[in-house]
Protein backbone atom coordinates (compact mmCIF):
# COMPACT_ATOMS: atom_id res chain seq x y z
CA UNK A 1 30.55 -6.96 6.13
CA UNK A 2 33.47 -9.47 7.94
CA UNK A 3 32.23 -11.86 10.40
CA UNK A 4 33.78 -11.93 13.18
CA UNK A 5 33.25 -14.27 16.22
CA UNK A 6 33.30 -12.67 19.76
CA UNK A 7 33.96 -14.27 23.20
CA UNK A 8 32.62 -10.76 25.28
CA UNK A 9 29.48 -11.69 27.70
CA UNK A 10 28.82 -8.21 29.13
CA UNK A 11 26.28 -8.64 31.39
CA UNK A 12 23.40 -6.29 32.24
CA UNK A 13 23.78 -3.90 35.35
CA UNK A 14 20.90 -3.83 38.21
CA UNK A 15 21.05 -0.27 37.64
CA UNK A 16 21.40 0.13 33.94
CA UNK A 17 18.58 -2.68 33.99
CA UNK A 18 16.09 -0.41 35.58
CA UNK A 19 16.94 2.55 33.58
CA UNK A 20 16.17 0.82 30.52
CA UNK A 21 12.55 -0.77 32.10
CA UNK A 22 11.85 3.17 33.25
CA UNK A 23 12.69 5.18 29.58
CA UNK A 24 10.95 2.35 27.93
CA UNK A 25 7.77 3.13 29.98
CA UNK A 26 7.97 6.73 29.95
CA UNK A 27 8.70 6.34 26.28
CA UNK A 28 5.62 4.19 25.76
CA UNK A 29 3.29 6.52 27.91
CA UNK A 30 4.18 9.85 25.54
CA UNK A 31 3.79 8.00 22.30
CA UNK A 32 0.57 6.31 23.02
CA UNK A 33 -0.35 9.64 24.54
CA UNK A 34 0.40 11.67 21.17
CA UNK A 35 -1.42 10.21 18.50
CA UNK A 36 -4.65 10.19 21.31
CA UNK A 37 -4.33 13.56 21.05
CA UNK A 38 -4.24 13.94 17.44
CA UNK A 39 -6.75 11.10 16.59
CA UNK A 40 -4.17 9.15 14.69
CA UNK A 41 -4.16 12.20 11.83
CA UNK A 42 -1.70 12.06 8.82
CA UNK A 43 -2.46 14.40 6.32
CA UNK A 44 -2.68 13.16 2.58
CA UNK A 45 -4.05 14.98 -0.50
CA UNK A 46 -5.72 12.12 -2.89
CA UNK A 47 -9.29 11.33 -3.88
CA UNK A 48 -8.59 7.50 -3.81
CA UNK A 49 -7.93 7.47 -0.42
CA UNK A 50 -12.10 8.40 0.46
CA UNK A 51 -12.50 4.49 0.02
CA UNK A 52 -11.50 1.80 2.71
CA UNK A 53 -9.32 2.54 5.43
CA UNK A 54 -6.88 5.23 3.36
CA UNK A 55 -4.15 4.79 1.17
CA UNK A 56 -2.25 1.57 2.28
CA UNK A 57 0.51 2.80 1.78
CA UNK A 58 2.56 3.67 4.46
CA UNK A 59 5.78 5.85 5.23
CA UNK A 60 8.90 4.11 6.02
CA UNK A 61 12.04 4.93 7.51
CA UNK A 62 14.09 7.04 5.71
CA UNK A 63 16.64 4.83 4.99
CA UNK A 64 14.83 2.12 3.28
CA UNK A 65 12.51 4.84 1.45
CA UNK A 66 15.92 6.11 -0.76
CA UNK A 67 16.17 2.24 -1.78
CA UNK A 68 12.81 1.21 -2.88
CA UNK A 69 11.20 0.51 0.29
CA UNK A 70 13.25 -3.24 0.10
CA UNK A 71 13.62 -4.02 3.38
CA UNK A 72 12.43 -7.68 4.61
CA UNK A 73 15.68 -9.03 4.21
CA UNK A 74 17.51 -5.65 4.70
CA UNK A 75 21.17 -5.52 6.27
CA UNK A 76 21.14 -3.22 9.07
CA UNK A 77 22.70 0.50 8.05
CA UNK A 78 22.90 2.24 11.30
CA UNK A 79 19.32 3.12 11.07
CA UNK A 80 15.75 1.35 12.45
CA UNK A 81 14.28 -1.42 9.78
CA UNK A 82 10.51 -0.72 10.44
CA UNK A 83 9.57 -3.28 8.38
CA UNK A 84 11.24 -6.58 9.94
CA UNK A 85 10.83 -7.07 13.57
CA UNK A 86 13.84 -9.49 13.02
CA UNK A 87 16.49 -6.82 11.87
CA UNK A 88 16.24 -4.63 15.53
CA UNK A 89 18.69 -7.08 16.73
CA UNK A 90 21.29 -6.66 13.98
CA UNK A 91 21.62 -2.64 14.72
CA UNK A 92 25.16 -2.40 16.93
CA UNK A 93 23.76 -0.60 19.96
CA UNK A 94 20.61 1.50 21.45
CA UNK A 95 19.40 3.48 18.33
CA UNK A 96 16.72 6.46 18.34
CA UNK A 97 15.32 7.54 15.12
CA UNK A 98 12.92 10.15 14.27
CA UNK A 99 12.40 12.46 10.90
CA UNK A 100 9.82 13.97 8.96
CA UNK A 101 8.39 14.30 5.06
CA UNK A 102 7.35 16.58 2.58
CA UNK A 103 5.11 15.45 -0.64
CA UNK A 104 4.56 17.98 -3.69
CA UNK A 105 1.67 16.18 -5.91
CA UNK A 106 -0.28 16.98 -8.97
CA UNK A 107 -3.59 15.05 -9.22
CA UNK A 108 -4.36 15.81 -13.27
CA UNK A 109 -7.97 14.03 -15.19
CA UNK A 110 -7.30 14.81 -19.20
CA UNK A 111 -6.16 18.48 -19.33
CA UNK A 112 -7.23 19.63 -15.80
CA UNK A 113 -4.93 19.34 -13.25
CA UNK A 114 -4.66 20.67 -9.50
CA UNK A 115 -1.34 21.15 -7.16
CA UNK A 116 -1.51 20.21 -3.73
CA UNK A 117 1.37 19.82 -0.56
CA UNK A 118 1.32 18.64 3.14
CA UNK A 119 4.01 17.07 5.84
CA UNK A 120 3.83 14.33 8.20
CA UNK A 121 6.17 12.89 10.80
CA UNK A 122 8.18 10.39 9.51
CA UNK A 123 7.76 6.26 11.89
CA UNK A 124 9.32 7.53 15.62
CA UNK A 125 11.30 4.35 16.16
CA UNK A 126 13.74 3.14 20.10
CA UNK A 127 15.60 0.26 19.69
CA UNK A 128 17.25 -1.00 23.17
CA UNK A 129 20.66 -3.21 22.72
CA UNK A 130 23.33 -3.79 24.61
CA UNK A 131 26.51 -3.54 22.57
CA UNK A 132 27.77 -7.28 22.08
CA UNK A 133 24.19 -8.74 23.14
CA UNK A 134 21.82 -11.25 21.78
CA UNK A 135 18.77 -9.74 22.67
CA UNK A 136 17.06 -6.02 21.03
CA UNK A 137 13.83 -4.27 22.12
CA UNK A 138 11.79 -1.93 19.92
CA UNK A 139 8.99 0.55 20.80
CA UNK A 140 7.83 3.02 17.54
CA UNK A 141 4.61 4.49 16.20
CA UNK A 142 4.59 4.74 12.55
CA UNK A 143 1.71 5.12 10.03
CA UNK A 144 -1.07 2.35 8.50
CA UNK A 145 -2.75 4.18 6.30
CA UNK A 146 -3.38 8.14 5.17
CA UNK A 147 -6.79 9.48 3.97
CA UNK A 148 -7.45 13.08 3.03
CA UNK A 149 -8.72 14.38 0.13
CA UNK A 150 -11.09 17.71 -1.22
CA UNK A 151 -13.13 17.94 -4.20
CA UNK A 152 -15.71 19.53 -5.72
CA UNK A 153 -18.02 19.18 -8.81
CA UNK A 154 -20.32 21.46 -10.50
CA UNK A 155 -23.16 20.55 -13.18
CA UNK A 156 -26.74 21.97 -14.34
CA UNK A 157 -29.39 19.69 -12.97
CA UNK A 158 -33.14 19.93 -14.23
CA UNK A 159 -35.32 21.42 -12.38
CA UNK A 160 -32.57 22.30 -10.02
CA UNK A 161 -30.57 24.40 -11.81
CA UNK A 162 -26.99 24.98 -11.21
CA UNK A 163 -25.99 22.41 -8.53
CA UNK A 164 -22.55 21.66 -6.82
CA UNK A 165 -20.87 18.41 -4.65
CA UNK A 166 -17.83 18.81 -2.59
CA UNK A 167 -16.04 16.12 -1.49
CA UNK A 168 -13.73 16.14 1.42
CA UNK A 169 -12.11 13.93 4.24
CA UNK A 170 -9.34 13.94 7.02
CA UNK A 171 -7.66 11.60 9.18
CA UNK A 172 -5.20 8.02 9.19
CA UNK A 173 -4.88 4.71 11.12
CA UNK A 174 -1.40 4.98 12.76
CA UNK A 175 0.12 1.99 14.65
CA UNK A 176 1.94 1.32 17.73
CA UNK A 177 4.63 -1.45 18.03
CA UNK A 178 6.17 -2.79 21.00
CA UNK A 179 8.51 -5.86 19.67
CA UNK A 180 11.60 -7.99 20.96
CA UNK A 181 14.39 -9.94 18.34
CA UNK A 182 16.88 -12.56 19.51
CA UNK A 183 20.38 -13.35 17.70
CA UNK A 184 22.03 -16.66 17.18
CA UNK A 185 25.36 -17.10 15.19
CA UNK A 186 27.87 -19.84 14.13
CA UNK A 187 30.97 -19.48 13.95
CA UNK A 188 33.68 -21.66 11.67
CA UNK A 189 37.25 -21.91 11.24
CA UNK A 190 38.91 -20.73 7.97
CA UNK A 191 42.42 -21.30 7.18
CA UNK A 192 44.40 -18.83 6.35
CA UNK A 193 47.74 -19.92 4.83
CA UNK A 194 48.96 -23.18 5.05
CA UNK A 195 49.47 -22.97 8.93
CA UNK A 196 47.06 -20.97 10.42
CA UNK A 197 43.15 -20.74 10.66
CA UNK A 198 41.29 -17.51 11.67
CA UNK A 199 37.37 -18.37 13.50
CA UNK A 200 34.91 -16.31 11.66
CA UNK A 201 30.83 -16.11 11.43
CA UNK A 202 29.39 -18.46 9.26
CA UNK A 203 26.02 -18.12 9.82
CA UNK A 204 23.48 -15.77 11.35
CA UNK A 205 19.50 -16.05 12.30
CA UNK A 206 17.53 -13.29 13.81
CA UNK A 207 13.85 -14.22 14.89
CA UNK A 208 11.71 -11.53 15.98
CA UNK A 209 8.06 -10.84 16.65
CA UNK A 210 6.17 -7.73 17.45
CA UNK A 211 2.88 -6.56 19.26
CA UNK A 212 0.64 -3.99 16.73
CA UNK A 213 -2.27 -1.69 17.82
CA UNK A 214 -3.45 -0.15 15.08
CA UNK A 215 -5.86 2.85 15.53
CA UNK A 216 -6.54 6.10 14.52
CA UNK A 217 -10.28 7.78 12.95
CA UNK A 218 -11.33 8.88 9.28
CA UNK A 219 -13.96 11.72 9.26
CA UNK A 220 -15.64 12.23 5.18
CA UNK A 221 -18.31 14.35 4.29
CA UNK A 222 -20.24 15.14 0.88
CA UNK A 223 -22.53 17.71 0.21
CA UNK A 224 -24.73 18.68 -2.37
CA UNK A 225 -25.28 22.41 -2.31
CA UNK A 226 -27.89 23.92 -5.10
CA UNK A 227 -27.30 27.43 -5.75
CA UNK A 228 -31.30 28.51 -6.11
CA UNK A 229 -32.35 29.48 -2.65
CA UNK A 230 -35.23 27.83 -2.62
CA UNK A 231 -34.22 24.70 -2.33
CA UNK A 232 -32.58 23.17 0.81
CA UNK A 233 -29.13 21.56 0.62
CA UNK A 234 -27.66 18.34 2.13
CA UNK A 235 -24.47 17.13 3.93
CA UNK A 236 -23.66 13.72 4.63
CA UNK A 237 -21.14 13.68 7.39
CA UNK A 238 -19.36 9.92 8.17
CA UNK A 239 -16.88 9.04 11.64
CA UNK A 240 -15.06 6.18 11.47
CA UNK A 241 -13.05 5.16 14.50
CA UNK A 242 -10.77 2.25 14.15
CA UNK A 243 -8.60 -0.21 16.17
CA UNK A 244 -7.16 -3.49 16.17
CA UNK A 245 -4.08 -5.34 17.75
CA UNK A 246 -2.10 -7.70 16.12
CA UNK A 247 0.70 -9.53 15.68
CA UNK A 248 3.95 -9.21 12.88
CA UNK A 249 6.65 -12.11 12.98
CA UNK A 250 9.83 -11.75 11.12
CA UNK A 251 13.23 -13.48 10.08
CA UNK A 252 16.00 -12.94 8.63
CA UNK A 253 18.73 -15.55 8.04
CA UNK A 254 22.52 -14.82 6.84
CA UNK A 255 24.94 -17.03 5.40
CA UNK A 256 28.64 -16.21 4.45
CA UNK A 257 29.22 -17.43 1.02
CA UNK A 258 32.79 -16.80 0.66
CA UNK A 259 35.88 -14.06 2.40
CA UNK A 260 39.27 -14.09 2.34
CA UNK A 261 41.90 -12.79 4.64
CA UNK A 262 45.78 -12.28 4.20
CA UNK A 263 48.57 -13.97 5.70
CA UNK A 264 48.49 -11.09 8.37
CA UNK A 265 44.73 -12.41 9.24
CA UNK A 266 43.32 -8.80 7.63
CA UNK A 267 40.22 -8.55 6.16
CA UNK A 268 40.46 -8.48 2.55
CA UNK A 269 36.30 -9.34 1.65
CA UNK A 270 33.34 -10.71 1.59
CA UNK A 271 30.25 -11.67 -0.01
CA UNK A 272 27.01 -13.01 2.09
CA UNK A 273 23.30 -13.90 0.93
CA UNK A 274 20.95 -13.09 3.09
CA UNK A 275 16.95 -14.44 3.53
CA UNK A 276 14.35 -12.30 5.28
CA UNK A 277 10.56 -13.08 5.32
CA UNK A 278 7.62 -11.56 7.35
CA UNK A 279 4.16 -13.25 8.62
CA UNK A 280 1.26 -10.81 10.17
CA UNK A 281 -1.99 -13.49 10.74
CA UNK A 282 -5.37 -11.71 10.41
CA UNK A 283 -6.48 -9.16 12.84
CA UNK A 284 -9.87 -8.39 14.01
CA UNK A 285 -11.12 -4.53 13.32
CA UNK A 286 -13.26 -3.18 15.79
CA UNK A 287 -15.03 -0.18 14.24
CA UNK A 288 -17.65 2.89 15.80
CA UNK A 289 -19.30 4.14 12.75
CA UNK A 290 -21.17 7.19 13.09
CA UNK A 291 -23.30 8.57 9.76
CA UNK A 292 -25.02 11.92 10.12
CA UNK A 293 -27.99 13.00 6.99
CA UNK A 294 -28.72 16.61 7.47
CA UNK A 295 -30.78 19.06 5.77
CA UNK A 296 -28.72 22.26 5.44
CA UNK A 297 -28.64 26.32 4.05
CA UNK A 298 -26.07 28.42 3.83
CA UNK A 299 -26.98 31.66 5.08
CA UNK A 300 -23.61 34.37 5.25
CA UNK A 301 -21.58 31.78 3.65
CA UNK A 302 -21.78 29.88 6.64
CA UNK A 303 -23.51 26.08 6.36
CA UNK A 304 -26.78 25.79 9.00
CA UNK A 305 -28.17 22.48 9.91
CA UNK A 306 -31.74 23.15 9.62
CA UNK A 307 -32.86 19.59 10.73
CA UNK A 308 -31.60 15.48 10.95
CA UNK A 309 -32.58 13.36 7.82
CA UNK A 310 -31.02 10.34 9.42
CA UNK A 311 -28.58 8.97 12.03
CA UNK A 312 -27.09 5.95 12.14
CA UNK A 313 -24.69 4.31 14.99
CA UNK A 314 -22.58 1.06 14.65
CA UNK A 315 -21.04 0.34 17.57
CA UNK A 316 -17.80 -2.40 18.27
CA UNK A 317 -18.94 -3.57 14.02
CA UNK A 318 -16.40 -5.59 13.48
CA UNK A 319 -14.46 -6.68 10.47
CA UNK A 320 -10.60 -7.96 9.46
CA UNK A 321 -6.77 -6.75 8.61
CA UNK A 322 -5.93 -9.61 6.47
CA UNK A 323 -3.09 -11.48 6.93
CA UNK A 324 0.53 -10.05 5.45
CA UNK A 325 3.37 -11.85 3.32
CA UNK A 326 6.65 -11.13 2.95
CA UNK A 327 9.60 -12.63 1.59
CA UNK A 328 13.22 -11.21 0.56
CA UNK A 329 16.88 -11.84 -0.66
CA UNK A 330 19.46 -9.18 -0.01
CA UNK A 331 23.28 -9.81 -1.44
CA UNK A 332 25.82 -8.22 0.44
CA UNK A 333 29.35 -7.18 -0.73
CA UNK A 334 32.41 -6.03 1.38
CA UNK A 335 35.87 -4.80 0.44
CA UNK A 336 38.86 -4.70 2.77
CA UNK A 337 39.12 -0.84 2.03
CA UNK A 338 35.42 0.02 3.32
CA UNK A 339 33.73 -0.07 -0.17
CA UNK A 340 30.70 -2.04 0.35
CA UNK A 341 27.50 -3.01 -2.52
CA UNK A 342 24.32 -4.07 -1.23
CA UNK A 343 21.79 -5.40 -3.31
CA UNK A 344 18.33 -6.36 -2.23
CA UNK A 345 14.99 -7.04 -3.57
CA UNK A 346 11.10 -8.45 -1.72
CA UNK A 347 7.35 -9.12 -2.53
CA UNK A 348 4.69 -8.55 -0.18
CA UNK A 349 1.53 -9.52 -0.34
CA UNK A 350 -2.07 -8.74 1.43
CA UNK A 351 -5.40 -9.81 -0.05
CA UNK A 352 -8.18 -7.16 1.05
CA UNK A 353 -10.57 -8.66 -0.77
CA UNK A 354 -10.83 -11.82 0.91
CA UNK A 355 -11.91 -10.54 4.65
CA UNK A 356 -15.58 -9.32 5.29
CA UNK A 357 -16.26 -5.70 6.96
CA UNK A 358 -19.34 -5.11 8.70
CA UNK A 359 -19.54 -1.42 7.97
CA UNK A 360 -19.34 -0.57 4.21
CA UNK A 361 -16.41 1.41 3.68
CA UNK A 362 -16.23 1.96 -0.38
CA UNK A 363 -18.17 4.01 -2.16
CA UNK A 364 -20.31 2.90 -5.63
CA UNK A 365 -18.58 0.88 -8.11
CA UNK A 366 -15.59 0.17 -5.70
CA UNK A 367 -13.90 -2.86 -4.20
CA UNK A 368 -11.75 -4.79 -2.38
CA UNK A 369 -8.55 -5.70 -3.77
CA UNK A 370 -4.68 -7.00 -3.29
CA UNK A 371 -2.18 -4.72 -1.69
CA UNK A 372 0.58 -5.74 -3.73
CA UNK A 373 4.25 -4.46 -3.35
CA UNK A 374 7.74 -5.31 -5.83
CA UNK A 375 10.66 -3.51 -4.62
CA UNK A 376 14.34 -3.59 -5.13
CA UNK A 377 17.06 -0.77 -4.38
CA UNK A 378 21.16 -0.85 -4.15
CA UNK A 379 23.09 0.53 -1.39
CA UNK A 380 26.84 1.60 -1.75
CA UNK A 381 29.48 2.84 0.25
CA UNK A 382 32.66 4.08 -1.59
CA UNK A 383 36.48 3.31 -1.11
CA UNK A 384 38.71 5.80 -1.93
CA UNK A 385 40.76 6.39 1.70
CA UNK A 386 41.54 9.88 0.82
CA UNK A 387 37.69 11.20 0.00
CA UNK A 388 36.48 9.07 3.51
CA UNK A 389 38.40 11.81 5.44
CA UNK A 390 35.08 13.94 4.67
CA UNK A 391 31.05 13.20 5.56
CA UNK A 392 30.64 12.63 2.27
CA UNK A 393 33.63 10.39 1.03
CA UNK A 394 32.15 7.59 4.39
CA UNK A 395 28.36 8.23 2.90
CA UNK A 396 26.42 5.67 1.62
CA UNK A 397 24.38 6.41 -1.23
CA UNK A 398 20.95 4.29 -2.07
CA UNK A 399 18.71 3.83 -5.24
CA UNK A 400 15.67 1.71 -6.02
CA UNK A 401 12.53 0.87 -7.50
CA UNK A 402 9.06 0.32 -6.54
CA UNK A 403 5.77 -1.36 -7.91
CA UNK A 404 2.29 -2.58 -6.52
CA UNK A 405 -1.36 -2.13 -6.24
CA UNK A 406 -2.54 -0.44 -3.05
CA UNK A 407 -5.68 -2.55 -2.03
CA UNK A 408 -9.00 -1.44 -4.06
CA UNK A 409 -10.48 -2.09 -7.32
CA UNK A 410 -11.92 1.17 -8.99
CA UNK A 411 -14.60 0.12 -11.22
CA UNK A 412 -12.68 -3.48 -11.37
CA UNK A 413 -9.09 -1.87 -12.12
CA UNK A 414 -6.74 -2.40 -9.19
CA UNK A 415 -5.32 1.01 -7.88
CA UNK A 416 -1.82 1.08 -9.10
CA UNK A 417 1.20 2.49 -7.63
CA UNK A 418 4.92 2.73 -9.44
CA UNK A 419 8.45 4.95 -7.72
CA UNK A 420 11.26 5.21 -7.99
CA UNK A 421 13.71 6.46 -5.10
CA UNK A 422 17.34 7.81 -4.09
CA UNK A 423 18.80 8.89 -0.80
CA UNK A 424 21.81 8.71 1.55
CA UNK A 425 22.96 8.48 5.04
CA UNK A 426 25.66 10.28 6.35
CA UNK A 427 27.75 10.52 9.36
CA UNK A 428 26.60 13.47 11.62
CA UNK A 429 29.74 15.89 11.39
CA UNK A 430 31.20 16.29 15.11
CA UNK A 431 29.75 13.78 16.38
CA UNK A 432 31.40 11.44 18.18
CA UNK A 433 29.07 8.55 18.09
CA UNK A 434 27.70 6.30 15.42
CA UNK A 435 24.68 9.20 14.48
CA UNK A 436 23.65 9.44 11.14
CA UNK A 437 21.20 12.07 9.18
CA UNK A 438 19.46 10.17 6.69
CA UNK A 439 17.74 11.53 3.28
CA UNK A 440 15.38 10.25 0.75
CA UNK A 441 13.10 10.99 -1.99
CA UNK A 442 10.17 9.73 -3.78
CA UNK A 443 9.06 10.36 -7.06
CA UNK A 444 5.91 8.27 -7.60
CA UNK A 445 2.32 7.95 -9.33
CA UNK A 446 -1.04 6.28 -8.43
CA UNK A 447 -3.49 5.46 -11.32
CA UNK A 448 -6.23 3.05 -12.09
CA UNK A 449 -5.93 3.25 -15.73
CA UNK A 450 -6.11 5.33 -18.88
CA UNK A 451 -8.35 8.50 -18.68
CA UNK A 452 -8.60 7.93 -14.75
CA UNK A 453 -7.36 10.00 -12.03
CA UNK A 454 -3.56 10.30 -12.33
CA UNK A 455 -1.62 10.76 -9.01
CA UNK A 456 2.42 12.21 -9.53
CA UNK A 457 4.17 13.34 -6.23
CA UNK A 458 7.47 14.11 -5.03
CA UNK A 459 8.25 13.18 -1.50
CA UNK A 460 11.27 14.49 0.20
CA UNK A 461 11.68 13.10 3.47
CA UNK A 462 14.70 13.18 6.41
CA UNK A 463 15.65 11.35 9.14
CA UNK A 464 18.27 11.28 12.12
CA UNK A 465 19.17 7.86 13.91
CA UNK A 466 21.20 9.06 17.33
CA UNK A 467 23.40 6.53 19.46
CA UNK A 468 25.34 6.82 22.60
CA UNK A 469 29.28 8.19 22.68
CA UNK A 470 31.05 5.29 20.82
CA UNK A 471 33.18 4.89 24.15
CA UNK A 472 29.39 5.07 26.27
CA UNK A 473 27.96 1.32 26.43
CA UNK A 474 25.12 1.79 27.65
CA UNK A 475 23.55 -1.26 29.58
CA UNK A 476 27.07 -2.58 30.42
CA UNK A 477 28.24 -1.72 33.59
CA UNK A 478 31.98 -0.28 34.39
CA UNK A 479 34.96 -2.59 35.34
CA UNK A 480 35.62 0.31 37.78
CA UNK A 481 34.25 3.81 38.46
């Protein structure tokens, strides 16, 4: 996009300040209310995520989802970067976003296979800016982790007879951020024929840091179930409630590598490189483990505990959320006519299997391992003048790639993820504001290798990002009423 320098210093109304402290509180009160309510739940369908703390692999905005998931050194798109708490303060003005998902998956061993769907609420993200200001504030719950799963297996035992083992689980960590960014730019002169010289931004660094509480509970149980009456049956029933607050630093740096402009100083274009990386030291994991043996019957098809085997309490156990890496390079183009190319790529990185847990999470024969993520996507916006009369002609289209490991070993073979993505963002028609609907879809698999469990889904999942009346600055106050 052009840099342009700026000499506007609105300044922050008394009254306009207070509003802002008061929805940001009432804000914070309903969404750490919510997920209290609902125990942190997101629903997921896979039999890999019984082990740890779920599936680390969590939802992202819908923007970033239709390119890859690349978004550490992200250029802001008129929607909430969940993953940088650096990028808030590029977004023009106070942004609300808020969406929801739909995943279609197959889970298929050889020639068996079995369908499965579920929905979840996309991250719920406020971002408070005054237009023209240096400083953005961002409150949003999104998820950590997903865990839910059902299975069941059947087999002759001796002695026994015909015996049967079901498998099944519910619940997710979610994770509440509270965060603040800060902007600082540099501007330079350029000349622009041989006697004139237009000041532009050179430069641009946004340092953020955020506040994370990460919480939620994961409830498993197994039972064994023989069919011959006279024999008792067995459940296993295991509550995990989790929490831990953090801390997630980001940055994201910007450099204008070339523009030109006309004699008439208009924008002609532009090309800029920018840097983004993202710290998160270790956290500590407080944990209440609760693990119930019970000796059970099934009498009218409805399971009786007949008496306790065993119970077992952990209390405040403690263990770790290792520390998070993340680097990125994003390459932005920008025509004079509104066509604009966006390029971007990251690597993150998070080593599970270097912290110690106090309660043992993973069942026989699994491990610890790297959460691992390589993502790229491409973002473009067209230029034809005559097809940006319509929503679609000013649309911006996205595609990308994603590949990683999700954080466990399976008999020594890292779970493995690979997707690729598409979406778009489009103006909201009638609106008279900056509001955008946002799409994206997922087509992915999870696998640990050949002749293992094989994971494909299809995620579909929307967004909207609302902002004030284009005209409607909120936090600057009138020149006159």
């Amino acid at each position: 996009m052009p840099f342009f320098s700026t000499n506007v210093k609105p300044r922050l109304h008394g009254k306009m300040r207070h509003f802002a402290v008061g929805l940001g509180a009432t804000l914070c009160v309903l969404l750490a209310g919510l997920p209290t309510r609902l125990h942190g739940q997101i629903t997921e369908f896979s039999p890999y995520s019984r082990n740890g703390l779920g599936l680390l692999n969590p939802g992202t905005s819908t923007g970033l989802l239709g390119q890859g998931g690349s978004a550490i050194a992200s250029t802001h798109a008129g929607f909430v970067n969940t993953e940088n708490p650096a990028s808030i303060v590029g977004l023009v003005k106070t942004t609300f976003e808020v969406g929801g998902a739909g995943t279609l998956q197959q889970l298929k061993v050889g020639d068996e296979s079995a369908n499965g769907q579920f929905g979840n609420t996309s991250p719920v993200s406020l971002v408070i800016k005054r237009q023209g200001g240096h400083m953005a504030y961002n409150l949003g719950l999104a998820p950590f982790s997903t865990s839910g799963f059902a299975a069941t297996s059947t087999y002759t035992a001796d002695g026994m007879g015909l015996v049967r083992e079901t498998y099944d689980g519910t619940g997710g960590l979610s994770q509440l951020q509270l965060g603040a960014a800060r902007s600082f730019y540099r501007n330079a002169w350029q000349s622009i024929g041989p006697t004139d010289s237009l000041q532009i931004r050179k430069q641009a660094l946004y340092l953020g840091a955020r506040l994370r509480y990460v919480f939620g509970q994961i409830q498993r149980t197994t039972r064994l179930d023989i069919l011959d009456p006279t024999f008792l049956d067995n459940r296993t029933q295991t509550t995990d409630q989790h929490r831990s607050a953090g801390l997630e630093l980001g940055l994201q740096y910007e450099l204008l590598l070339r523009s030109r402009y006309n004699a008439q100083q208009e924008f002609e274009r532009s090309t800029s490189l920018r840097i983004g990386a993202i710290y998160a030291p270790e956290a500590r994991l407080s944990t209440d483990h609760i693990r119930i043996v019970e000796t059970t019957q099934t009498l009218g098809g409805i399971v009786t505990a007949l008496d306790t085997a065993q119970f077992q309490e952990q209390l405040q156990a403690t263990g770790a959320i290792p520390g998070k890496y993340g680097v990125g390079l994003a390459l932005d183009r920008t025509e004079g006519n509104g066509s604009r190319l966006v390029i971007s790529a990251d690597y993150v990185l998070q080593d599970w299997s270097t912290t110690a847990q106090e309660v043992d999470l993973l069942t026989e024969s699994v491990a610890w391992g790297r959460y691992e993520a390589f993502r790229t996507g491409v973002a473009w916006t067209p230029s034809n003048p005559a097809q940006r009369k319509n929503a679609w002609g000013r649309t911006t289209y996205r595609v990308g790639a994603a590949q990683g490991t999700l954080g466990m070993d399976f008999e020594g073979v890292p779970l493995t993820y690979e997707a690729f993505t598409a979406g778009f963002s489009m103006p909201m028609v009638g609106s008279r504001s900056s509001s955008q609907f946002h799409f994206g879809t997922e087509i992915g698999t999870r696998y640990t290798g050949e002749g293992s469990l094989e994971e494909n889904y299809i995620r579909l999942q929307f967004g909207f990002s609302l902002t004030p009346f284009l005209k409607n600055n909120w936090l600057v106050p009138r020149l006159y009423d």
